[in-house]
N, C-alpha and C. Protein backbone atom coordinates (compact mmCIF):
# COMPACT_ATOMS: atom_id res chain seq x y z
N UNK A 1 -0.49 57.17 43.84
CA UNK A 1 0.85 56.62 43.81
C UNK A 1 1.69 57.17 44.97
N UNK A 2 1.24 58.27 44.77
CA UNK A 2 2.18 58.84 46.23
C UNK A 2 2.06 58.63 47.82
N UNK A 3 0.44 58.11 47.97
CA UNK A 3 -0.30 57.45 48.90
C UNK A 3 0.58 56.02 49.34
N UNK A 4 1.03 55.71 48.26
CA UNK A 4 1.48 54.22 48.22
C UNK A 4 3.17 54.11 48.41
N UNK A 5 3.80 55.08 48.27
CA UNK A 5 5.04 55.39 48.30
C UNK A 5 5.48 55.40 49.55
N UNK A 6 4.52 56.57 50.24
CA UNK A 6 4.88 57.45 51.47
C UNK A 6 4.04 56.49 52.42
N UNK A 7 3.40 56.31 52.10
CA UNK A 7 2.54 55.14 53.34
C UNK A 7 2.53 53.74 53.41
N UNK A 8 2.31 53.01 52.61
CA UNK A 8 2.07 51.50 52.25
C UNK A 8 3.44 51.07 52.40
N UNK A 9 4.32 51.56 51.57
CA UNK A 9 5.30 50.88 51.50
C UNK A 9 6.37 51.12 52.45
N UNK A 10 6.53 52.00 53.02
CA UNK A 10 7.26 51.89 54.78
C UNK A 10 6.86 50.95 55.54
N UNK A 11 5.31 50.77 55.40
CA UNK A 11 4.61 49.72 56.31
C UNK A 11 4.99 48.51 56.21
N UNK A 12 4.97 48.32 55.01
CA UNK A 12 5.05 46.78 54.67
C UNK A 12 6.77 46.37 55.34
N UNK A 13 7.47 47.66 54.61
CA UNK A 13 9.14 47.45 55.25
C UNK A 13 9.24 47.30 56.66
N UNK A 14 8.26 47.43 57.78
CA UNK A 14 8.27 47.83 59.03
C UNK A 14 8.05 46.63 59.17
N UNK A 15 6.66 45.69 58.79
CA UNK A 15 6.43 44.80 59.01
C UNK A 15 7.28 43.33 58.92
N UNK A 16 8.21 43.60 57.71
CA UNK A 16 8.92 42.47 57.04
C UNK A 16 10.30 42.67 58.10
N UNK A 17 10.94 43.71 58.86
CA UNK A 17 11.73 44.22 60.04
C UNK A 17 11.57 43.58 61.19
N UNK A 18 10.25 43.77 61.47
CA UNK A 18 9.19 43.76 62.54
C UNK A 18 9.12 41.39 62.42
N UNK A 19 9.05 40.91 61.96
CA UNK A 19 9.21 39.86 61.54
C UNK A 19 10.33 38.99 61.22
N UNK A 20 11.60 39.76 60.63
CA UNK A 20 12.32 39.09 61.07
C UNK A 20 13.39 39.39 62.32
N UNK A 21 12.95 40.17 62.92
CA UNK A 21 13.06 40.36 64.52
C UNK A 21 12.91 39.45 65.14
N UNK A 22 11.30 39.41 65.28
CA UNK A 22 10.73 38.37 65.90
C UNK A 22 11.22 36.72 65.61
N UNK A 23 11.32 36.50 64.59
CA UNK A 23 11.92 34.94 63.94
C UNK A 23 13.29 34.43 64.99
N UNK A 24 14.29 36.35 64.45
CA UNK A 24 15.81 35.49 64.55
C UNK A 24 15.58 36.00 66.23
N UNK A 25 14.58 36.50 67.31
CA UNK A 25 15.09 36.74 69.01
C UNK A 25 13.90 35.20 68.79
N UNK A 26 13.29 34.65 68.29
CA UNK A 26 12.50 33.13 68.83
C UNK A 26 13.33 32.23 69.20
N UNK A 27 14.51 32.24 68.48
CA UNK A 27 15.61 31.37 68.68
C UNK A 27 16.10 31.57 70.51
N UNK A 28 16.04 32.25 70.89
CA UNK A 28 16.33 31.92 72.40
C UNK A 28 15.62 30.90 73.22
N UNK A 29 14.56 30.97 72.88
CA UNK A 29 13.41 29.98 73.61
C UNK A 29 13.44 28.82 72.64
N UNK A 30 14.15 28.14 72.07
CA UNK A 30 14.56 26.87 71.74
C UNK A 30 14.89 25.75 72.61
N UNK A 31 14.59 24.81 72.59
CA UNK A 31 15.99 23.81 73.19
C UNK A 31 17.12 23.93 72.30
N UNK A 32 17.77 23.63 73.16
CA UNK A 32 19.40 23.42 72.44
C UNK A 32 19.65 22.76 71.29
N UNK A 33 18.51 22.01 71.41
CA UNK A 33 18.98 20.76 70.28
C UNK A 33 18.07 21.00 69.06
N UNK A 34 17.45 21.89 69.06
CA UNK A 34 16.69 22.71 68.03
C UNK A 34 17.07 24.19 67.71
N UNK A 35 18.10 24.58 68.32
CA UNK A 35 18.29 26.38 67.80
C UNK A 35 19.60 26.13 67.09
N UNK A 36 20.28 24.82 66.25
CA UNK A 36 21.03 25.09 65.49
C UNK A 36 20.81 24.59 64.24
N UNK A 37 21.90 24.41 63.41
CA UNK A 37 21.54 24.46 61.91
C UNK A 37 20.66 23.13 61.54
N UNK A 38 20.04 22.81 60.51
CA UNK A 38 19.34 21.66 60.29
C UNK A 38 20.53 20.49 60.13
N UNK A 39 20.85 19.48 60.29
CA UNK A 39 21.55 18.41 60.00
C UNK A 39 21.26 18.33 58.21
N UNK A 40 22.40 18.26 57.43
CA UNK A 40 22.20 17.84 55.61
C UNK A 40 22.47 16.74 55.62
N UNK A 41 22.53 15.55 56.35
CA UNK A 41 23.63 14.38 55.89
C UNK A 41 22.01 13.48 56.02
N UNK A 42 21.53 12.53 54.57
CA UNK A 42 20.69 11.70 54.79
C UNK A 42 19.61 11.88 54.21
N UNK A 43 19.53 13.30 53.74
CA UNK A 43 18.37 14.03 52.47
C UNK A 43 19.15 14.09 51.02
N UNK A 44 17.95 12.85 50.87
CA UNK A 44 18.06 12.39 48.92
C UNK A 44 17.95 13.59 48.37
N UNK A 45 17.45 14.77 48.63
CA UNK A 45 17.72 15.74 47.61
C UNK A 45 18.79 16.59 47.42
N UNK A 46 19.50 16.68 48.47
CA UNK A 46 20.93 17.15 48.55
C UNK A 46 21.90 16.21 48.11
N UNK A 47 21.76 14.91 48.45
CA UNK A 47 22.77 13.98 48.07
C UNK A 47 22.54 13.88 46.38
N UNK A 48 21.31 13.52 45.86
CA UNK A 48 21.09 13.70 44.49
C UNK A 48 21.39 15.00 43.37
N UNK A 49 21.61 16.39 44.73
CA UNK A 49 22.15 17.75 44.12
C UNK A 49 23.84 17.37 43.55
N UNK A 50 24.19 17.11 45.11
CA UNK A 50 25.78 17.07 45.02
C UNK A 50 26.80 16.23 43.83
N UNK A 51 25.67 14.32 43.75
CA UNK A 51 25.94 13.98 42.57
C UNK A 51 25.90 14.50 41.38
N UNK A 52 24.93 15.19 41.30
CA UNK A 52 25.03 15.82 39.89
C UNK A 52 26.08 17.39 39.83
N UNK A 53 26.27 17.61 40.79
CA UNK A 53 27.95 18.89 40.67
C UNK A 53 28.80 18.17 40.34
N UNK A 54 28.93 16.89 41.01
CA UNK A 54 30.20 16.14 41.00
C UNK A 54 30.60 15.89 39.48
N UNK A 55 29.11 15.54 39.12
CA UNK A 55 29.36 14.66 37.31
C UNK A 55 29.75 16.04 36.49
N UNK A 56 29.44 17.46 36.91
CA UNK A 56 29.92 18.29 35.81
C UNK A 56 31.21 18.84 35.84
């Protein structure tokens, strides 16, 4: 257990660090027209979310 405390699990924290590092500096090497937010307007599953907030 203590193997797993002191070793494993820093690692894994290093790695999951180490990763989203890498994710959020990828965003530089984008085009422009891909390094911002996704567009919501036109996905039935959001529009079908929102109706149903609306009705409660």
């Amino acid at each position: 257990m203590t193997f797993i405390r002191q070793n494993v699990g820093p690692f894994i924290i290093l790695l999951i660090f180490l990763f989203a590092l890498v994710a959020s500096s990828a965003r530089i090497f984008l085009p422009t027209d891909m390094s911002g937010p996704a567009p919501v307007t036109g996905s039935i599953l959001i529009q079908g979310l929102l109706m149903m907030l609306k009705l409660t």
